[in-house]
Protein backbone atom coordinates (compact mmCIF):
# COMPACT_ATOMS: atom_id res chain seq x y z
CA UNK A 1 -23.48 24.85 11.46
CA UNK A 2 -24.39 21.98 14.16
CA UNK A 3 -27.38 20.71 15.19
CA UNK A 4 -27.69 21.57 19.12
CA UNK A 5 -29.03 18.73 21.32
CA UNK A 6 -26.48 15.98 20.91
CA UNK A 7 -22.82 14.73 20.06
CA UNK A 8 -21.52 14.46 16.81
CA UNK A 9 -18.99 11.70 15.56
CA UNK A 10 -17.50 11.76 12.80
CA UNK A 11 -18.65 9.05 10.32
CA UNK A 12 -15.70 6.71 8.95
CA UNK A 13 -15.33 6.60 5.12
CA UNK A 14 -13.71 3.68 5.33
CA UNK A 15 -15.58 0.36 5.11
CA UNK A 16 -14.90 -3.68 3.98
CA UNK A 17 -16.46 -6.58 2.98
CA UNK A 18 -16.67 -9.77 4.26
CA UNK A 19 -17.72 -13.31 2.29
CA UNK A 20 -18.82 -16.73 3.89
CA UNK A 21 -18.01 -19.43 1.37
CA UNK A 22 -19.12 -23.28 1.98
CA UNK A 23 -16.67 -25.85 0.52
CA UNK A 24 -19.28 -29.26 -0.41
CA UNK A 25 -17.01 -32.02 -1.14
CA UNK A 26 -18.58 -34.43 -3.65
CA UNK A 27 -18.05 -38.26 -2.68
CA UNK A 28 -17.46 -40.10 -5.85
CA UNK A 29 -17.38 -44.11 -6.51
CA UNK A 30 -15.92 -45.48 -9.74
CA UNK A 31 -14.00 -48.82 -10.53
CA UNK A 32 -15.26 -52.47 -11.06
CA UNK A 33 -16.11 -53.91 -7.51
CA UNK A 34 -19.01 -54.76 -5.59
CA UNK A 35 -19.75 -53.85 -2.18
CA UNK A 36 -20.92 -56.44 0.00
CA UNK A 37 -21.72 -55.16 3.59
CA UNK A 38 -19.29 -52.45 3.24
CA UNK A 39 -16.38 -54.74 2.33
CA UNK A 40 -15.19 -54.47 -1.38
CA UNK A 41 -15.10 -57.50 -3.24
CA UNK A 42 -13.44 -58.08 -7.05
CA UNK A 43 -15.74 -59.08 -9.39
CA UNK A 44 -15.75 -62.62 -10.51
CA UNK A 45 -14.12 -63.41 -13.72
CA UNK A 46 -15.26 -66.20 -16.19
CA UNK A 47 -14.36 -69.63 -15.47
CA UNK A 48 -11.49 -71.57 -17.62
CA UNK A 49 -12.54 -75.43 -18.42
CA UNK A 50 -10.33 -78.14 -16.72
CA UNK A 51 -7.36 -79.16 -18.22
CA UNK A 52 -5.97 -82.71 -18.94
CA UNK A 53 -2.49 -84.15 -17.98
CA UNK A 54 -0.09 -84.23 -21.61
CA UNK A 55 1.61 -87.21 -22.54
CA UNK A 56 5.09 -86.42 -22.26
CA UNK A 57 6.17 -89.29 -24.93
CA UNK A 58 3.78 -88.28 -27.33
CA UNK A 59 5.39 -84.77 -26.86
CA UNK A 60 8.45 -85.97 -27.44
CA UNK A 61 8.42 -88.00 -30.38
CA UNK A 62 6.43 -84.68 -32.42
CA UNK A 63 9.56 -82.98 -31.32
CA UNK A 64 11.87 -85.17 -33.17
CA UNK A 65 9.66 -85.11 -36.63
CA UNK A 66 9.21 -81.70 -36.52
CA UNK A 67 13.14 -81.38 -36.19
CA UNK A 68 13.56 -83.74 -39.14
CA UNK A 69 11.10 -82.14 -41.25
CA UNK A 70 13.49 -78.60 -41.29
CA UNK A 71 16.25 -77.32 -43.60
CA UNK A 72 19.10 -75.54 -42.83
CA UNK A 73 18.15 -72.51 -45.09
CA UNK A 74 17.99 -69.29 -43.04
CA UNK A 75 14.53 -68.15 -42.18
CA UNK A 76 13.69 -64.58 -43.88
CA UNK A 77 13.87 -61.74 -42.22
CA UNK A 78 11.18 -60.57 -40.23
CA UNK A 79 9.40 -57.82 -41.69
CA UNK A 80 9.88 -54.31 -40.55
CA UNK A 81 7.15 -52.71 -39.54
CA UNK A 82 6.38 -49.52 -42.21
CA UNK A 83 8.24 -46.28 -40.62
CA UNK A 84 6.02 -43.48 -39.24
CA UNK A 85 4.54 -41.04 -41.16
CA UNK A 86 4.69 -37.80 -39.55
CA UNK A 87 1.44 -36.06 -39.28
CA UNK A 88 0.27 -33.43 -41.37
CA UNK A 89 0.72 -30.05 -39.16
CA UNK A 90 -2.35 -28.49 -37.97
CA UNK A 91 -3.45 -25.36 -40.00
CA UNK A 92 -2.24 -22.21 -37.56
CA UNK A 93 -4.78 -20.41 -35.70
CA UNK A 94 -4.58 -16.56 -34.42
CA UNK A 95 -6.26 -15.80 -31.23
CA UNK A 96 -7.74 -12.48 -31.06
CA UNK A 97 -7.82 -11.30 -27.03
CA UNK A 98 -11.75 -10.40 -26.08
CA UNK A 99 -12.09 -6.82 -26.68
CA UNK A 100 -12.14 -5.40 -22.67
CA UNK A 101 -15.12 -3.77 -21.52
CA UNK A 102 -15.71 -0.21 -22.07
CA UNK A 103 -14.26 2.08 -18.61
CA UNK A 104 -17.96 2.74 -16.35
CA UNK A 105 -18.26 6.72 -16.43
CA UNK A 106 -18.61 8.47 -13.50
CA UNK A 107 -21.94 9.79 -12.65
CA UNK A 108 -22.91 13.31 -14.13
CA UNK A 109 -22.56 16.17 -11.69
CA UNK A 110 -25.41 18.31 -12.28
CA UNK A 111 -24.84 22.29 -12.98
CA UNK A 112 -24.54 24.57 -9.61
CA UNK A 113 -23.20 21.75 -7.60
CA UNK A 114 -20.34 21.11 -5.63
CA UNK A 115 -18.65 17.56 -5.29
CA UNK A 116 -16.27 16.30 -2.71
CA UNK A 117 -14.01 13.27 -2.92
CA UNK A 118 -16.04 10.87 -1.14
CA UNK A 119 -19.11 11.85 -3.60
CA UNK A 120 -21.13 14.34 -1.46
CA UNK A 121 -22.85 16.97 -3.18
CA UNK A 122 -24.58 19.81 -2.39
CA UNK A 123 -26.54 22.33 -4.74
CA UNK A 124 -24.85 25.72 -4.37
CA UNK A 125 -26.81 28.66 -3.11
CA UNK A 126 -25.49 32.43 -3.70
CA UNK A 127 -25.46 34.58 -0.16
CA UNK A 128 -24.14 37.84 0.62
CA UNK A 129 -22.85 38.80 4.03
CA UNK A 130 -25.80 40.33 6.60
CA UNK A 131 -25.43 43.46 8.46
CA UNK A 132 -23.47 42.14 11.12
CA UNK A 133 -21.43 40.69 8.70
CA UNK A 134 -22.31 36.38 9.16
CA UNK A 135 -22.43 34.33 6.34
CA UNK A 136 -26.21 33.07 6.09
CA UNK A 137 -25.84 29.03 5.73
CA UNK A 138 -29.19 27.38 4.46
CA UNK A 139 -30.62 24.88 7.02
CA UNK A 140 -31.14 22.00 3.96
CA UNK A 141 -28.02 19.38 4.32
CA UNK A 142 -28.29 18.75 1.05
CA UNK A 143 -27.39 22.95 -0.13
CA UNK A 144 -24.37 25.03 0.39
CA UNK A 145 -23.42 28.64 0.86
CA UNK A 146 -21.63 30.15 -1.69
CA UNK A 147 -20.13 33.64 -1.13
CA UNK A 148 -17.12 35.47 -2.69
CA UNK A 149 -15.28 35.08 -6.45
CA UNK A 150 -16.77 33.39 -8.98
CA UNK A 151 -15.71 30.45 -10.64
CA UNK A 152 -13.78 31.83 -13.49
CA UNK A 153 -11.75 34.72 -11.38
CA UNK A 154 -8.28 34.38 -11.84
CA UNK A 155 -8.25 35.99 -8.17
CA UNK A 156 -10.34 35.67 -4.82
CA UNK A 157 -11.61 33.07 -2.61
CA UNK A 158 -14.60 31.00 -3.79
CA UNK A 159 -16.21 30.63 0.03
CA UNK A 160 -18.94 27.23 0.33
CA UNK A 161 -20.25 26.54 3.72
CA UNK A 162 -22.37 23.91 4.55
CA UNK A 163 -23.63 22.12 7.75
CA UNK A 164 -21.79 19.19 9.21
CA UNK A 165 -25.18 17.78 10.13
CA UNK A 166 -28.77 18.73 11.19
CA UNK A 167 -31.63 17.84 12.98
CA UNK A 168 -30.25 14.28 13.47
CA UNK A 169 -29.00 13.84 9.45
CA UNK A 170 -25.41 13.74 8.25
CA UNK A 171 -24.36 15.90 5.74
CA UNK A 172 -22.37 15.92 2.63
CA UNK A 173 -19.94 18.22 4.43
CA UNK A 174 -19.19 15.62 7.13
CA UNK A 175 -16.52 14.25 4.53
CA UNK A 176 -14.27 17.51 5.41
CA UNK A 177 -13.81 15.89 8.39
CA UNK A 178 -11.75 13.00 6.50
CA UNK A 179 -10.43 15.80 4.31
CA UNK A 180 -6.81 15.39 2.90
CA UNK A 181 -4.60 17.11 1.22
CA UNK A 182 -4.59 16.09 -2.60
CA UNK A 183 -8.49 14.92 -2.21
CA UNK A 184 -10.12 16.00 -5.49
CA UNK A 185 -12.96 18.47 -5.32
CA UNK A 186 -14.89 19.65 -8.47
CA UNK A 187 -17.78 22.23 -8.75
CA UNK A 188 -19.86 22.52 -12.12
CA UNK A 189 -21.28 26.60 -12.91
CA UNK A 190 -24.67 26.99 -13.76
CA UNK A 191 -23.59 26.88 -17.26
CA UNK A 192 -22.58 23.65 -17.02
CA UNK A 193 -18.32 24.44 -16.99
CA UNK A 194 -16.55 22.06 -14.48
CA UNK A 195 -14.04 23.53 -12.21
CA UNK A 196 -11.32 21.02 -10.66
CA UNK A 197 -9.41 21.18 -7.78
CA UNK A 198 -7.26 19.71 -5.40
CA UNK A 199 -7.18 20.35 -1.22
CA UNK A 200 -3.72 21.86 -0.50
CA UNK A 201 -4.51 22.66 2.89
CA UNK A 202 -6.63 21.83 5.76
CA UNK A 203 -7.28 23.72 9.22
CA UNK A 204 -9.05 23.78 12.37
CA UNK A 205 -9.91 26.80 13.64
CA UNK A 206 -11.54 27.96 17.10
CA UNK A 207 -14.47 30.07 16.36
CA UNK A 208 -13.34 33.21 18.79
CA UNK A 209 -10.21 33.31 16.37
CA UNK A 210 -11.86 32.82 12.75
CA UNK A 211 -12.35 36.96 12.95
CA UNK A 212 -8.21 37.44 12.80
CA UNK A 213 -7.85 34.52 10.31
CA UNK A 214 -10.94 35.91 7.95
CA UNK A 215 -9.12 38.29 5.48
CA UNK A 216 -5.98 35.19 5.24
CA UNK A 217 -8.66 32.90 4.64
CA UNK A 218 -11.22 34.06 2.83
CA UNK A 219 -9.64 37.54 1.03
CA UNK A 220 -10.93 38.71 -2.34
CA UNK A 221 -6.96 39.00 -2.92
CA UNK A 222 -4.18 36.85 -4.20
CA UNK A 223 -4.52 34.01 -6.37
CA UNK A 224 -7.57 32.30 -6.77
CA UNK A 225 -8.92 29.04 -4.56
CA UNK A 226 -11.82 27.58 -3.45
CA UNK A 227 -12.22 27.51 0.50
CA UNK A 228 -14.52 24.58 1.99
CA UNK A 229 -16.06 25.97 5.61
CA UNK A 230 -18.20 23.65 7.85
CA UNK A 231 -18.59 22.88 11.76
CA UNK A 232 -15.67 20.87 13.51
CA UNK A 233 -13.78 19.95 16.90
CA UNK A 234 -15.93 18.97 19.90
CA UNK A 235 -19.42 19.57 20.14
CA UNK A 236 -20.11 22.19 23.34
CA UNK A 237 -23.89 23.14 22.90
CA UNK A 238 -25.22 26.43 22.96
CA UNK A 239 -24.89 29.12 20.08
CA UNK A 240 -21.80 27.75 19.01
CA UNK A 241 -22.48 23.77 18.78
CA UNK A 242 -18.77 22.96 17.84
CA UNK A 243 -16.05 24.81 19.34
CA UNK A 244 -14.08 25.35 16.10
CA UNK A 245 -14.41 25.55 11.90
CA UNK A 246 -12.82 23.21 9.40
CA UNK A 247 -11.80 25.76 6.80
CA UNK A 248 -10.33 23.22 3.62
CA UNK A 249 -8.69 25.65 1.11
CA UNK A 250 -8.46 23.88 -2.73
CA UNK A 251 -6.69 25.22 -5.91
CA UNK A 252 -7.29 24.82 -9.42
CA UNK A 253 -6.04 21.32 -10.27
């Protein structure tokens, strides 16, 4: 399930963002003064006219008449100003919140597919075992293997294999390698029926051993699950490629 001819690492599903934001200050002038040079000045005012020096006799003697001239009836009382009014309240006003935008749908996941949780998919293609009793895999990244129980058994392991990569290309199946348990897997029949599940387990397994493991693994017995098979540990060349399998067992969610 490797391409021969070179080391594979896994890709990281990970990733982040980064932003560059430039702060431009504006430089703002405001207030009444002139610059002169670079040194602020007030601005001039208007002028008052001279004044001339009183006559402090004069002053007095209008003093005395106007004293003369007054009675000794109490002035009237100083008008008070008219109280407040209060303001007529402002008519109330209800506030309706923005209806929120409608939830984005997740894309359509065309019939006789298989999705995994990072968003790979591969078309599913139907094998049978050959004489010497290997599971064919198609050489196209982008298809899958799919041997054992069908979708609607209430018993039986639902078997896809697919390459890790190939001739240089990543595959959709390179997200097993990030598998975890809980990771949400869904595969949609050719009649159009989605089937949901959810990885409960996930194991490595050398290739010289998968023979002793097969009928645990992928047995037409005991309750139904859908077991995920591509290429994993280190890459070693030859027949083989990898040295082990990734076998990713899901249930019904």
């Amino acid at each position: 399930m490797a391409r021969r001819g070179s080391r594979y690492a896994p890709p990281a599903f990970a990733g982040g963002a980064g932003a560059l934001v430039m702060l431009i200050g504006a430089l703002s002038l405001s207030g009444p003064s002139t610059v002169v040079e670079g040194i602020p000045y007030a601005a001039p005012g208007p002028v008052a006219a001279p004044q001339q020096k009183p006559d402090v006799r004069q002053a007095a003697e209008r003093s005395r008449a106007e004293l003369a001239g007054r009675t000794t009836a109490p002035a009237p009382p100083a008008a008070q100003p008219p109280a407040a009014q209060p303001s007529p309240a402002a008519p109330a006003t209800t506030l309706q919140a923005p209806a929120a935008p409608p939830a984005r749908q997740p894309a359509g996941q065309k019939p006789g597919t298989v999705r995994l949780a990072h968003g790979g998919t591969a078309t599913l293609v139907r094998q049978e075992l050959g004489p010497d009793a290997t599971l064919p895999v198609p050489t196209s990244l982008r298809e899958a293997t799919w041997w054992g129980a069908g979708l609607d058994s209430g018993t039986g392991a639902t078997v896809l294999a697919g390459h890790v990569n190939w001739r240089g290309q990543v595959g959709p199946f390179a997200e097993l390698w990030a598998a975890k348990v809980g990771d949400a897997v869904s595969v949609v029949g050719a009649d159009g029926r989605t089937y949901a599940y959810r990885i409960a387990k996930v194991d490595e397994v050398r290739k010289e051993g998968l023979p002793q493991r097969a009928e645990e693994l992928f047995g037409q017995t005991g309750p139904h699950r859908l077991v995920l098979v591509t290429c994993g540990g280190r890459w070693v060349g030859g027949h083989d490629g990898y040295e082990s399998n990734l076998v990713v067992t899901a249930v019904p969610a």
